[in-house]
Protein backbone atom coordinates (compact mmCIF):
# COMPACT_ATOMS: atom_id res chain seq x y z
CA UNK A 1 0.00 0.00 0.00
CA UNK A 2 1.43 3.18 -0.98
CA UNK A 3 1.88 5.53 1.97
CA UNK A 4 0.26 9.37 1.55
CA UNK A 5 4.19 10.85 1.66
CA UNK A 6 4.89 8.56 -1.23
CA UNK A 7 2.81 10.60 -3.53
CA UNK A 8 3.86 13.99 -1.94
CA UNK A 9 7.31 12.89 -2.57
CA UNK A 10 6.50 12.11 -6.11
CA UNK A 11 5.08 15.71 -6.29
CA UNK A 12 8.49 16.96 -5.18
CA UNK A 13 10.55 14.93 -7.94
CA UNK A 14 8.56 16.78 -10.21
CA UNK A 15 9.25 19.85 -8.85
CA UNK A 16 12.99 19.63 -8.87
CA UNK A 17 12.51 18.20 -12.45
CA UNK A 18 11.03 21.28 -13.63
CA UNK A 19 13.78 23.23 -11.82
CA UNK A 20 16.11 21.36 -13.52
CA UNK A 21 14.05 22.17 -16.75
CA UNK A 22 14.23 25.93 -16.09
CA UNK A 23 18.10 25.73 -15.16
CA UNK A 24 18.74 23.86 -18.65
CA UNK A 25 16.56 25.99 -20.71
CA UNK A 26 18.78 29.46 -19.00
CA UNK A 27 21.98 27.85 -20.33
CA UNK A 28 20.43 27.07 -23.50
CA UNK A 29 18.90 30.57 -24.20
CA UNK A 30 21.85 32.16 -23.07
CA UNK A 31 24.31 30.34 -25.10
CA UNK A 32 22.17 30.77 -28.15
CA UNK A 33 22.25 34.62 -27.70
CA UNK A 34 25.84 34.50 -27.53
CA UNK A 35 25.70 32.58 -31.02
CA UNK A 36 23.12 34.79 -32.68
CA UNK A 37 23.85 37.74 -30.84
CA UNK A 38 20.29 38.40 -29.69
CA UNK A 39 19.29 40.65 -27.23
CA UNK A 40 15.74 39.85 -26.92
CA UNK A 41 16.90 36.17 -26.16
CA UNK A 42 19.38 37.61 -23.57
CA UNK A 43 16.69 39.79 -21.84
CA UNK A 44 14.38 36.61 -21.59
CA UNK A 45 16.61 34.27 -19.67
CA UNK A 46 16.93 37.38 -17.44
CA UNK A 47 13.30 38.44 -16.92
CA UNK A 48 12.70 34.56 -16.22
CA UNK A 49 15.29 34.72 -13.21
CA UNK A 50 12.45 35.69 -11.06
CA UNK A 51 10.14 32.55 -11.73
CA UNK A 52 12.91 30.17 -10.80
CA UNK A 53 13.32 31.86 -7.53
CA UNK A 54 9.96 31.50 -6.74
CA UNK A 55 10.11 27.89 -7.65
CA UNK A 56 12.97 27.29 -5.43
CA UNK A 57 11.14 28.88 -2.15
CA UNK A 58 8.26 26.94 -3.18
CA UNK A 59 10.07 23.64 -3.13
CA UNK A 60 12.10 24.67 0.04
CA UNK A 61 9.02 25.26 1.78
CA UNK A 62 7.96 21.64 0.48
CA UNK A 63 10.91 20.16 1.93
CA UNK A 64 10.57 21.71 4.97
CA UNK A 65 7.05 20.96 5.50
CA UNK A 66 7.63 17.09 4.80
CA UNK A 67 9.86 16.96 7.20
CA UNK A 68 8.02 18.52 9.91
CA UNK A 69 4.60 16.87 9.49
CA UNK A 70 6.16 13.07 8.45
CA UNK A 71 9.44 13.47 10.56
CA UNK A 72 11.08 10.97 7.49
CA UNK A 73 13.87 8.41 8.55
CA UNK A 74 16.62 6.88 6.70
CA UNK A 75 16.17 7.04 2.71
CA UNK A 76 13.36 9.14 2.74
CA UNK A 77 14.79 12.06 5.16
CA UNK A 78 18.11 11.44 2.72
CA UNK A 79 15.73 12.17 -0.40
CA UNK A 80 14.21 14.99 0.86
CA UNK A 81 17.47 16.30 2.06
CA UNK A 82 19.43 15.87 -0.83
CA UNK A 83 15.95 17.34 -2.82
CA UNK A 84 17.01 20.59 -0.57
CA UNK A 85 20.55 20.45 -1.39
CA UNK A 86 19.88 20.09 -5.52
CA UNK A 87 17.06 22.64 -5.63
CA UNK A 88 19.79 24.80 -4.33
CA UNK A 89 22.24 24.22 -6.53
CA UNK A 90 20.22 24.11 -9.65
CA UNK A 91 19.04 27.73 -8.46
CA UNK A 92 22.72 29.19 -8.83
CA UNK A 93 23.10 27.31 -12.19
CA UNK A 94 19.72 29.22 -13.20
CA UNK A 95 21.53 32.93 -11.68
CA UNK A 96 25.05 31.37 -13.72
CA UNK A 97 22.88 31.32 -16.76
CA UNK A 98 21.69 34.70 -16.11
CA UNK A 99 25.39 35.87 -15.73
CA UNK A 100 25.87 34.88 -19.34
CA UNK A 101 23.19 36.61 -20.71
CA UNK A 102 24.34 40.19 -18.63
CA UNK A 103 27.66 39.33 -20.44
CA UNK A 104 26.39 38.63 -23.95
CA UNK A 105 24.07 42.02 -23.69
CA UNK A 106 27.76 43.83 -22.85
CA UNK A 107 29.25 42.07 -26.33
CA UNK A 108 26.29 42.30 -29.38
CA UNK A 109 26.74 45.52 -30.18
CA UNK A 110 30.42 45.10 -30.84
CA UNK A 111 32.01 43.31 -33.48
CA UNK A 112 32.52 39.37 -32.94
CA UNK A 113 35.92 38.82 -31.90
CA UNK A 114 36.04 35.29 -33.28
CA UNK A 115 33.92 32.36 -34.38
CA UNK A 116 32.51 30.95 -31.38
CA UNK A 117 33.03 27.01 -31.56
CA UNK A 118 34.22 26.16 -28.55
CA UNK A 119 32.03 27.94 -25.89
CA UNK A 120 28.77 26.23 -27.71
CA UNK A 121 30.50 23.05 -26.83
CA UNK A 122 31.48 23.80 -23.59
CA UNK A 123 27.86 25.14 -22.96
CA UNK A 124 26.62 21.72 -24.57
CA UNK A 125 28.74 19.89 -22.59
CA UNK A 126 27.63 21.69 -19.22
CA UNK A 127 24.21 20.75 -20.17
CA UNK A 128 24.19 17.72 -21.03
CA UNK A 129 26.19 17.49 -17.26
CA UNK A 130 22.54 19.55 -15.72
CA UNK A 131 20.87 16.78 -17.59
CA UNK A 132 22.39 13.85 -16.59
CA UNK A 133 22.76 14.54 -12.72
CA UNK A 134 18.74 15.15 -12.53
CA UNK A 135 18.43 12.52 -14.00
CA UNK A 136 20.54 10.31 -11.87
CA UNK A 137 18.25 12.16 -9.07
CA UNK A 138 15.07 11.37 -10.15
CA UNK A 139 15.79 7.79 -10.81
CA UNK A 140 18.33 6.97 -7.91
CA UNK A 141 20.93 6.12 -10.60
CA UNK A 142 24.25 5.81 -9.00
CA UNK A 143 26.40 4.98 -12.34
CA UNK A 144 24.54 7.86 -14.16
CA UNK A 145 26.04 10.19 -11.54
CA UNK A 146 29.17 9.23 -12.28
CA UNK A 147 29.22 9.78 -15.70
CA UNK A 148 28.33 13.36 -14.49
CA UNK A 149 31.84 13.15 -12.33
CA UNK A 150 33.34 11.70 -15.39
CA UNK A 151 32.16 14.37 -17.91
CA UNK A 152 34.05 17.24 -15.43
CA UNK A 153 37.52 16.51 -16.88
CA UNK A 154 36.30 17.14 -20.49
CA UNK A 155 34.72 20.47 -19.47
CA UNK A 156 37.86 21.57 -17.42
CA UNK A 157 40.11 20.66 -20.83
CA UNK A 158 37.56 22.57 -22.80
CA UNK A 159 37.88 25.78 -20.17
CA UNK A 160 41.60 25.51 -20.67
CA UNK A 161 41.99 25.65 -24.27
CA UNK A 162 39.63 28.37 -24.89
CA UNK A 163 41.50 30.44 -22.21
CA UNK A 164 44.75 29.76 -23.61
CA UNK A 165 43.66 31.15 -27.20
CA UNK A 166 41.96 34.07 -26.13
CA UNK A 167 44.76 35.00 -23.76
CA UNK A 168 47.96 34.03 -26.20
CA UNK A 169 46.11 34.70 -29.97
CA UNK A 170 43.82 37.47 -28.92
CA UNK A 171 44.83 39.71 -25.75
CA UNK A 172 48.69 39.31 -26.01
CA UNK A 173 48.77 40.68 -29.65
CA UNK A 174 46.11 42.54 -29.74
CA UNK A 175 45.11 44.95 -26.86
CA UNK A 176 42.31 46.19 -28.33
CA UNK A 177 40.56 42.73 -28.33
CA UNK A 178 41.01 42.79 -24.40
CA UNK A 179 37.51 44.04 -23.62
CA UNK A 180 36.05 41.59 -25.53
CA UNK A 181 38.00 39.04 -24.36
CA UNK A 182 37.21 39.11 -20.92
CA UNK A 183 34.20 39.11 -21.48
CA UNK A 184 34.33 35.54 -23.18
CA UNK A 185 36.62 34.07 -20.34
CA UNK A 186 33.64 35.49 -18.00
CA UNK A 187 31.20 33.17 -20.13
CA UNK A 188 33.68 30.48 -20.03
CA UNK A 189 34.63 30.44 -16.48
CA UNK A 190 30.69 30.69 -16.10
CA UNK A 191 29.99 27.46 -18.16
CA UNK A 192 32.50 25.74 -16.15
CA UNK A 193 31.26 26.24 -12.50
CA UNK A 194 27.86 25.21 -13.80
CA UNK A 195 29.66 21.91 -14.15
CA UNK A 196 30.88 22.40 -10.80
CA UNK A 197 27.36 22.57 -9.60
CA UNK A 198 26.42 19.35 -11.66
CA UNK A 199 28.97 17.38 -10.05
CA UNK A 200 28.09 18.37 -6.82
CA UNK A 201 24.34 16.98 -7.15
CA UNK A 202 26.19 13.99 -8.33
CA UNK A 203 27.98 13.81 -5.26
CA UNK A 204 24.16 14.17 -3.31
CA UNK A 205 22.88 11.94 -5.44
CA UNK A 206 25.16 8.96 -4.14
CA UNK A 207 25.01 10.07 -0.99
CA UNK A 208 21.34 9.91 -0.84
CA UNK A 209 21.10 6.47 -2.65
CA UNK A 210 24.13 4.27 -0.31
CA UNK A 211 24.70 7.12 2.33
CA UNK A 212 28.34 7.11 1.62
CA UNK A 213 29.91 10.67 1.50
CA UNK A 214 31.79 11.02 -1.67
CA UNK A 215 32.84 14.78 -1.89
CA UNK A 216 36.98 15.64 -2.34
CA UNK A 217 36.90 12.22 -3.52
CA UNK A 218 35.91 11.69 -6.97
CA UNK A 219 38.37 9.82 -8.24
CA UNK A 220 38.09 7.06 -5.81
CA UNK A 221 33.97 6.72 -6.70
CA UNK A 222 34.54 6.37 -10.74
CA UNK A 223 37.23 3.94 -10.15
């Protein structure tokens, strides 16, 4: 017989599934603005900011109110927990996303200082990372988490590389590119502690599923 906190907890994985939704969508939007250097895009993922901070109080009340009224033990106080811990992080991701867009608005209007190739992959690769961890949430999916934690390497090696040739082929010969420039490492270093944020839900999610505390300790877990 299904208990009455079984569907309430349902109700909350489909919350957090829609904030994942709405962080995913932010990148998205925002990268594509970059691309086609579109302001009304830009504006959009910013006016939105305000609906997935609402969503976020609305499923930390949630959480809170479980708690309180079912006092949960063991894998269900660990899921609701962790469904605190995620909603949070997938919150900044959302305000990351909105970074990008502030930064794009500060670059249309000038002329493109190269084709951008790399930061859509880096963005792709940073969602597909937002993707995979809710994922691994929603379904309890340990090894799906640590493909998240395995995916982190190729975004830091993406981060580098795009650094190196805006610093070496762009800003060292040519200081009037610098403005622009910085801009783009912004965006980059952006991108790249969204995928910080996705590896820490994959660090919650494992936790949550075996209760084993895996943070500062990644490479031991995808051994």
């Amino acid at each position: 017989m299904e208990r009455h906190v079984d569907q309430e907890l349902k109700i909350l994985n489909q919350e957090i599934l829609q904030m994942g939704a709405f962080a995913e969508e932010a990148i998205y939007k925002s990268v594509e603005a970059l691309k086609n250097r579109d302001k009304a895009l830009a504006k959009s993922v910013i006016d939105n900011d305000n609906n997935v901070d609402q969503l976020e109080l609305a499923i930390d009340e949630k959480c809170i109110d479980l708690i309180a009224r079912y006092q949960p033990m063991a894998k269900d106080l660990r899921f609701i927990t962790t469904g605190m811990k995620i909603n949070a992080e997938l919150e900044r991701i959302a305000d990351i996303a909105v970074d990008i867009a502030q930064r794009t608005l500060e670059l249309v209007d000038k002329p493109l200082l190269k084709p951008l190739v790399d930061i859509p992959k880096l963005a792709s690769v940073a969602q597909n990372m937002v993707k995979m961890s809710i994922d691994s949430f929603i379904k309890g999916d340990i090894e799906l988490a640590k493909k998240v934690l395995l995916s982190d390497p190729e975004a830091n090696e993406l981060r580098n590389l795009i650094q190196k040739e805006l610093t070496e082929d762009y800003m060292a010969k040519d200081s009037s590119s610098v403005p622009r420039a910085v801009q783009l490492l912004l965006i980059v270093r952006f991108l790249e502690r969204i995928c910080d944020h996705t590896t820490n839900i994959a660090e919650d999610v494992i936790y949550m599923v075996q209760a084993e505390v895996v943070k500062h300790q990644q490479g031991k877990v995808i051994k």
